[in-house]
Every structure is written in C-alpha cells, then in structure tokens.
Protein backbone atom coordinates (compact mmCIF):
# COMPACT_ATOMS: atom_id res chain seq x y z
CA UNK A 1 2.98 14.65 -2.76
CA UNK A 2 3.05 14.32 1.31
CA UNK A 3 -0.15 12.92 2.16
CA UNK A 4 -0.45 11.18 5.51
CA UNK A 5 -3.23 8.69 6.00
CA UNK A 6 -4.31 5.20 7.36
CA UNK A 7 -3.49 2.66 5.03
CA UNK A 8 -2.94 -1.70 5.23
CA UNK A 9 -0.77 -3.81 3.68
CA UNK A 10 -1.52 -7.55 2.44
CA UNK A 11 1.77 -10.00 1.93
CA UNK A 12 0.73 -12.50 0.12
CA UNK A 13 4.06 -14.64 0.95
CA UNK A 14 2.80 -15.31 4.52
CA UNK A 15 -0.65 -14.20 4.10
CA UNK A 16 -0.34 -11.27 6.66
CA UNK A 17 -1.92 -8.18 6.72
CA UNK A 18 -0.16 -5.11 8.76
CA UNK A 19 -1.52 -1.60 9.77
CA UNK A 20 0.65 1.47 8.32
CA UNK A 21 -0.13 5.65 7.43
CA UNK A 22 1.27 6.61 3.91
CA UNK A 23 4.23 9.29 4.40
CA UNK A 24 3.65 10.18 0.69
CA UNK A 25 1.61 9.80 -2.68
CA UNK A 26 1.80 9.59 -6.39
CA UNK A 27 0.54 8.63 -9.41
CA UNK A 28 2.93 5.63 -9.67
CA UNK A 29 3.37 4.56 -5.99
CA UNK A 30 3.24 5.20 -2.49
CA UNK A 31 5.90 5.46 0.48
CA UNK A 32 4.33 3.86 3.78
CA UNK A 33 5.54 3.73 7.49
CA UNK A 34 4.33 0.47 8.69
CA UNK A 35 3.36 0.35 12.69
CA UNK A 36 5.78 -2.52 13.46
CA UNK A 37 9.18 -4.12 12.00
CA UNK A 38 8.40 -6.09 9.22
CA UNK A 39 11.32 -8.30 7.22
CA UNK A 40 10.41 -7.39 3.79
CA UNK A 41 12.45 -7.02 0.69
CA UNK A 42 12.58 -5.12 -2.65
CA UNK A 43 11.45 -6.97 -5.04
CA UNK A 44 8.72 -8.38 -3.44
CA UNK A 45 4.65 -8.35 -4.41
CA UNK A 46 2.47 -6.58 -2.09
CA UNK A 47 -1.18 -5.13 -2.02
CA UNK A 48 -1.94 -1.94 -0.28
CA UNK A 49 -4.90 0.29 0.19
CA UNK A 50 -6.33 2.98 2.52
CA UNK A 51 -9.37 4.73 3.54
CA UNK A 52 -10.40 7.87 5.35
CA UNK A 53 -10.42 6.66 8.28
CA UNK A 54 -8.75 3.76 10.43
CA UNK A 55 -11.80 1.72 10.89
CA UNK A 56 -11.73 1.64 6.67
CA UNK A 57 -9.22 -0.78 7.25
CA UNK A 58 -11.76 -3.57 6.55
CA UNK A 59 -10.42 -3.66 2.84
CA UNK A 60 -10.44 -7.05 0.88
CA UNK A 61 -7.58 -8.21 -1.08
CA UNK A 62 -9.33 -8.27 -4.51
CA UNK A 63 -9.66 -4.57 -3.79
CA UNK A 64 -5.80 -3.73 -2.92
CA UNK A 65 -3.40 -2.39 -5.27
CA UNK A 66 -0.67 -4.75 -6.64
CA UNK A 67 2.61 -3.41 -5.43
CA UNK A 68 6.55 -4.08 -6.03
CA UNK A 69 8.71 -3.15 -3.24
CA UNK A 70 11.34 -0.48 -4.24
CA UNK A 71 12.75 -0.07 -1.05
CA UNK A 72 12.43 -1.34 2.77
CA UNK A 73 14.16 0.25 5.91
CA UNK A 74 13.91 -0.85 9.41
CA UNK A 75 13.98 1.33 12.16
CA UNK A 76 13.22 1.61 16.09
CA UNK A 77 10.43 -0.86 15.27
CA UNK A 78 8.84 0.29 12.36
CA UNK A 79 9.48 -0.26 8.75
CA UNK A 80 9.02 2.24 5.49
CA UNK A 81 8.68 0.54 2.55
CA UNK A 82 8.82 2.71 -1.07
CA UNK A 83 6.22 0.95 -3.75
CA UNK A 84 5.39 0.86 -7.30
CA UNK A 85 1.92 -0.20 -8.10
CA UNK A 86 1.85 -2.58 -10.67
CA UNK A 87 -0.47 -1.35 -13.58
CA UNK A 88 0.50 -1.06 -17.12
CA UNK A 89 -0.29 2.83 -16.72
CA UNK A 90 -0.37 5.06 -13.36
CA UNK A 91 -3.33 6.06 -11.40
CA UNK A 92 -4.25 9.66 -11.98
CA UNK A 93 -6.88 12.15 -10.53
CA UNK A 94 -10.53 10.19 -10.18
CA UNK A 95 -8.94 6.60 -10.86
CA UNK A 96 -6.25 7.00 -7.42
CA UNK A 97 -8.87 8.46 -5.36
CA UNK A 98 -10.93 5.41 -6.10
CA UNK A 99 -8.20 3.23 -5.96
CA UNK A 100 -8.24 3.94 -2.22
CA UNK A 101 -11.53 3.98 -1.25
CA UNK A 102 -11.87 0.10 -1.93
CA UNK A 103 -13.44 0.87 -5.06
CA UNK A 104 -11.19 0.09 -7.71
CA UNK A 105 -10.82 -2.66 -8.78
CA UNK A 106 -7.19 -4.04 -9.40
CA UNK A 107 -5.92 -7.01 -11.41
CA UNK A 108 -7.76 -10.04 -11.92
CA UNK A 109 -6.46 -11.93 -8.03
C-alpha cells in the first residue's frame, strides 16, 4: 500500500543513522526514499522505524525493525532501498501500527 511518512534508518555496519519518508507499506516490508545517497547493498541488515511526525525520529535501536535489503538504487542524491523485515511471521493490522510507533518491540538486540 502507498503510504508516505517520516521514517529513520539505523546501519549497524557503520553505526549511522539516516533520515528517509516510506514510498510504500506492507505486511512484510517497506520501500523507503532516503534524503541523501547512501552506498548500501542487498543483502545487508538494517533497522528502520517511523513515527507520525518528523520530530518522532528520536527512535532507539532496540525499538527498530530488523530489516534485509532487497534492493538499493541511487539517484540525483537520494537512495530507495526495498526491505524485508526480518520476523519469522509478518506484521499485520495492530502489531505494524505498533511496530512504528516505537512500541514494538523487535528481536532481542
């Protein structure tokens, strides 16, 4: 589903976090448009989350969601990165909203 909204991304590999909107929303991932270029392949771990509004951004790792990159494309300074979250089932109804709202809890890091 298209849903547009302020979201940030942890990499754990060089323990950055970067500023991004979601372009669209599922159950079993999330496609976001980071704000800058950002050298990032699939394959990689991730944690994202997102709240209502920008200032929400103040989101702790321990309550990200675990995320394999699917895809990563570079363009005119921005990158949009395709992700899987990495639970044993997918997020549904009450359980995503929560999920973003730096609520839910994921794994155990």
């Amino acid at each position: 589903m298209r849903h547009e909204q302020p979201c940030k991304l942890y990499r754990p590999s060089d323990d950055r976090f970067v500023a991004g909107t979601t372009c669209d929303l599922s159950d079993g991932g999330v496609m976001v448009r980071l704000n800058q270029h950002l050298p990032i392949v699939p394959g990689e771990t991730v944690r994202v989350g997102m709240g209502p509004r920008r200032s929400d951004g103040f989101l702790q790792v321990r309550d990200m969601i675990e995320a394999d990159v699917l895809r990563s494309v570079s363009f005119d300074g921005h990158t949009t990165l395709a992700l899987r979250y990495r639970r044993s089932e997918p997020l549904r109804g009450d359980g995503l909203r929560l999920a973003f709202t730096g609520t839910w809890r994921g794994s155990s890091r």
